[in-house]
N, C-alpha and C. Protein backbone atom coordinates (compact mmCIF):
# COMPACT_ATOMS: atom_id res chain seq x y z
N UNK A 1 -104.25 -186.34 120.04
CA UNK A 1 -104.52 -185.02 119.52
C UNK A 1 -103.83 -184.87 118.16
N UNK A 2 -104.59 -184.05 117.11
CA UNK A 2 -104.10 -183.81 115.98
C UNK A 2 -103.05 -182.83 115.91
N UNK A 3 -102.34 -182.72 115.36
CA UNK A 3 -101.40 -181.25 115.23
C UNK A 3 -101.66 -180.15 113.87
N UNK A 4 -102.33 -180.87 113.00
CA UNK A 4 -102.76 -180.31 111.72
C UNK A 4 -103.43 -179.36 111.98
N UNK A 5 -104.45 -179.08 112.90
CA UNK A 5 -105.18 -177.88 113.02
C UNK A 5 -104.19 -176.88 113.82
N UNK A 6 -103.71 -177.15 114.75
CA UNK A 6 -102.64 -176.59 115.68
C UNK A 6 -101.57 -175.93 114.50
N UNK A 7 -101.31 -176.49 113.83
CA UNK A 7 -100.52 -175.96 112.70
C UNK A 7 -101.07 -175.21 111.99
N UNK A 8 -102.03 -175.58 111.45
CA UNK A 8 -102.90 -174.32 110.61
C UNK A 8 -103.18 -173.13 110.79
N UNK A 9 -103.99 -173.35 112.54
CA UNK A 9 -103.98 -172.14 113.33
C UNK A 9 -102.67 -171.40 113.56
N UNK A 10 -101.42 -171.59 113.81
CA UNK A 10 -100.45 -171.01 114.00
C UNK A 10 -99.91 -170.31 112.93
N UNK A 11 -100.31 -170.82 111.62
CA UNK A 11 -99.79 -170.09 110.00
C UNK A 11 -100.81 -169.30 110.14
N UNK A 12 -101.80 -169.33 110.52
CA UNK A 12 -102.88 -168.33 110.11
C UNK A 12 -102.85 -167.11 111.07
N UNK A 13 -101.78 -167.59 112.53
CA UNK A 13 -101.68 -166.19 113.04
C UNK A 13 -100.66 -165.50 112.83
N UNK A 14 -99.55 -166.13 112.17
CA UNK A 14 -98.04 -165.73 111.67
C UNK A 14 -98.66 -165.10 110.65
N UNK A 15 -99.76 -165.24 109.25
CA UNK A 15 -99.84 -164.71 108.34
C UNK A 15 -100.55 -163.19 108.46
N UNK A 16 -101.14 -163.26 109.81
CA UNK A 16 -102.19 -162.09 110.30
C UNK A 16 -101.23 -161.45 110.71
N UNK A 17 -100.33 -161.80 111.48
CA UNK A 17 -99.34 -160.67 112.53
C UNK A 17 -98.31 -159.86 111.24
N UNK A 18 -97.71 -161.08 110.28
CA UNK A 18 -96.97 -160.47 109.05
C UNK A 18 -97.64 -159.26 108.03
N UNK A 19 -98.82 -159.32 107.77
CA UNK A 19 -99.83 -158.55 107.52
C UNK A 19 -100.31 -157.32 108.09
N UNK A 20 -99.82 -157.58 109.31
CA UNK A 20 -100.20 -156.09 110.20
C UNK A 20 -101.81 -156.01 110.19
N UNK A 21 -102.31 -157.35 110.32
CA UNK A 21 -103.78 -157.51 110.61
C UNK A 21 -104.00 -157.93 112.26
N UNK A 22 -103.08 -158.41 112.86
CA UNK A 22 -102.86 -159.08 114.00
C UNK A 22 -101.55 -158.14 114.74
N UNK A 23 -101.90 -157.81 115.82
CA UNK A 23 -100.44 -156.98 116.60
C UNK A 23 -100.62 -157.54 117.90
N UNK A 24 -100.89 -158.88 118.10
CA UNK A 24 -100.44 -159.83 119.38
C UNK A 24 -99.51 -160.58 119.32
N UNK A 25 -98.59 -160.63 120.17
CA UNK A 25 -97.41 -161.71 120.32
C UNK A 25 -98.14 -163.70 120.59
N UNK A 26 -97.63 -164.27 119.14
CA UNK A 26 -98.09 -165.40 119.27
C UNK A 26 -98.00 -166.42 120.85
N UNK A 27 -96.68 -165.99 121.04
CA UNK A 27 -96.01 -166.87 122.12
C UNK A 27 -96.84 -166.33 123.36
N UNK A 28 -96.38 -164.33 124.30
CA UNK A 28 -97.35 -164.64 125.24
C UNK A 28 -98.61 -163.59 125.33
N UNK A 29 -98.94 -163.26 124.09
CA UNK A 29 -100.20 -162.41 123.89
C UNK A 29 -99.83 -161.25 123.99
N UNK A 30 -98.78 -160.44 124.17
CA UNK A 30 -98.65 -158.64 124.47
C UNK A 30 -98.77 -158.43 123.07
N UNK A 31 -98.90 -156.96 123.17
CA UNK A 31 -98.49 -156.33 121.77
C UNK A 31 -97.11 -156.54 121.46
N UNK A 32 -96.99 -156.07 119.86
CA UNK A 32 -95.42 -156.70 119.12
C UNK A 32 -95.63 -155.21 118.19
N UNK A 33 -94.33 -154.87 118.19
CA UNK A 33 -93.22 -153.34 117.82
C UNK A 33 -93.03 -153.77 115.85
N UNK A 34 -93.80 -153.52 115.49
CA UNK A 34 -92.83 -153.64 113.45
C UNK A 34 -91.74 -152.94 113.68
N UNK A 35 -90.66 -152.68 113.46
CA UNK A 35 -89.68 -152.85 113.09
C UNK A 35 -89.35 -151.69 111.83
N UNK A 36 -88.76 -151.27 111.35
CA UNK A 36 -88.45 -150.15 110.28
C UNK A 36 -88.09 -151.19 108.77
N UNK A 37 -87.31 -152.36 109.47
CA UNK A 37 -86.51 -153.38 108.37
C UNK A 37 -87.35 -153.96 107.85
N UNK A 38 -88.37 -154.40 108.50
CA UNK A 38 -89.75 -155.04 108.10
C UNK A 38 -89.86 -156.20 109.18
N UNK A 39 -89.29 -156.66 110.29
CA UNK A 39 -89.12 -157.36 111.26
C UNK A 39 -90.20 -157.37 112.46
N UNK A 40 -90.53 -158.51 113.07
CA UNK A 40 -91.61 -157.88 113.88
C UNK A 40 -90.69 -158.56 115.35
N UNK A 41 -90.70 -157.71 116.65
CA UNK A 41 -90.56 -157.74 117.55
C UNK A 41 -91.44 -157.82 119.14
N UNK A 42 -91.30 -158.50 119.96
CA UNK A 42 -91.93 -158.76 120.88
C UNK A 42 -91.44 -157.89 122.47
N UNK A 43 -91.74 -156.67 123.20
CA UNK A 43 -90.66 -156.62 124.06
C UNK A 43 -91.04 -157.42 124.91
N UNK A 44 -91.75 -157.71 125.13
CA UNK A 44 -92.22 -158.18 126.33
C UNK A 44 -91.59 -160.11 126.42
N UNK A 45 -91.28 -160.54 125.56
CA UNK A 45 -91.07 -161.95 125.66
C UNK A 45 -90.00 -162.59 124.89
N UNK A 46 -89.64 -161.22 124.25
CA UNK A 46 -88.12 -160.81 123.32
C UNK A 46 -88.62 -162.26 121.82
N UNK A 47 -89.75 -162.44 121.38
CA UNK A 47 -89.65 -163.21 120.43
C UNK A 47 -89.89 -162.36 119.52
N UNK A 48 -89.16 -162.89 117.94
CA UNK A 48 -89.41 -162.13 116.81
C UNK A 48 -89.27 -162.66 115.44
N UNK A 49 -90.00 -161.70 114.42
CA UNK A 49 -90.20 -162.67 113.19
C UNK A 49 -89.42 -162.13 111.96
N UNK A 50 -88.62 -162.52 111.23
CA UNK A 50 -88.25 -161.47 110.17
C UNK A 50 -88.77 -161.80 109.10
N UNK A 51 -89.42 -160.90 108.71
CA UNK A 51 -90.27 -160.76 107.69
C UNK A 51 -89.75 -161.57 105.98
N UNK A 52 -88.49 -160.74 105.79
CA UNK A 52 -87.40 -160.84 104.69
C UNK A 52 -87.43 -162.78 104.47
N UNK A 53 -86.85 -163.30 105.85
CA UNK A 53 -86.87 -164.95 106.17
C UNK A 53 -87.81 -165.51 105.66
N UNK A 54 -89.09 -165.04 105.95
CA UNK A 54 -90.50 -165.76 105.63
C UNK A 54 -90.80 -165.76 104.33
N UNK A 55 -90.23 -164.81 103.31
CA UNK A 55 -90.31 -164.95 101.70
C UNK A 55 -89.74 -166.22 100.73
N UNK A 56 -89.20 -166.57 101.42
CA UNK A 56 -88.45 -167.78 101.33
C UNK A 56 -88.59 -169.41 101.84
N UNK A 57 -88.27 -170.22 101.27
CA UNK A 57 -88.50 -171.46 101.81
C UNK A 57 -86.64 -172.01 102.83
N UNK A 58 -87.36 -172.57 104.03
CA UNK A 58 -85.71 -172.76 104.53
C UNK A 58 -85.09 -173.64 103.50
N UNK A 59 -83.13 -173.55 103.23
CA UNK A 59 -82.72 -174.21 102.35
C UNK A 59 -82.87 -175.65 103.36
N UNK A 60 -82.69 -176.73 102.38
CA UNK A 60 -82.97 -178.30 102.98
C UNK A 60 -81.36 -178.76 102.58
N UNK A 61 -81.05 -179.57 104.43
CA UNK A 61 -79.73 -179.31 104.23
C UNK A 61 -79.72 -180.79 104.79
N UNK A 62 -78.36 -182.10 104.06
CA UNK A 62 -78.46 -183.36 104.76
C UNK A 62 -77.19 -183.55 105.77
N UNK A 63 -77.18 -183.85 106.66
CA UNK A 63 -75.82 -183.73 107.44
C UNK A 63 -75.73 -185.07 107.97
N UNK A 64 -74.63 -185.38 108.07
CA UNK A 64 -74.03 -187.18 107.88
C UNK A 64 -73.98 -188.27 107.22
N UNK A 65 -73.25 -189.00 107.05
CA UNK A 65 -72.90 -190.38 106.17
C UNK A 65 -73.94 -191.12 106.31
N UNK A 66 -74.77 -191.27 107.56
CA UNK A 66 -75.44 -192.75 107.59
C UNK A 66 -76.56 -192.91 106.18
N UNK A 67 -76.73 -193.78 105.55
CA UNK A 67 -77.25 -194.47 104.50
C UNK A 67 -79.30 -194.44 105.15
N UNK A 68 -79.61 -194.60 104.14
CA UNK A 68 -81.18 -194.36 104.64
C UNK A 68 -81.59 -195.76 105.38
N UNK A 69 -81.11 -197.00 105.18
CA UNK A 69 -81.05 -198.69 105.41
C UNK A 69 -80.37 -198.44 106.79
N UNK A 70 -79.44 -197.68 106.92
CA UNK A 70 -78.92 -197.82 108.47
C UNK A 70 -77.81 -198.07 108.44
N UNK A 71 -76.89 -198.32 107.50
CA UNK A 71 -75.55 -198.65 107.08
C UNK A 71 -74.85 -197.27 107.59
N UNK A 72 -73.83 -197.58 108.34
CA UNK A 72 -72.74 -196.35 108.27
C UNK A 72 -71.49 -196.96 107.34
């Protein structure tokens, strides 16, 4: 199985729900609460998205010595 479409589909429902075009919880389908902060909330399955986070790219962070060859 591919994951590329699986992925696509999943940005495309994160971008609908962020949008306030979509008000289903990705994870188990209930409705999801916006938030005042701009945050979206789930009660029913307690998952949630913050909006503010998603403007941004995560920072890229390297953690440990080992060498890319395999050398420690």
């Amino acid at each position: 199985m591919n994951v590329t479409p699986l992925a696509r589909t999943l940005d495309h429902e994160l971008v609908a729900l962020v949008r306030g075009v979509s008000l289903e919880c990705p994870v188990c389908g209930e409705f999801v609460m916006h938030l005042p902060a701009g945050g979206i909330f789930c009660p029913e399955c307690g998952s949630g998205l913050c909006v503010e986070a998603t403007a941004e790219p995560a920072p890229r962070t390297i953690t440990g010595t080992a060498s890319a060859s395999g050398d420690r």
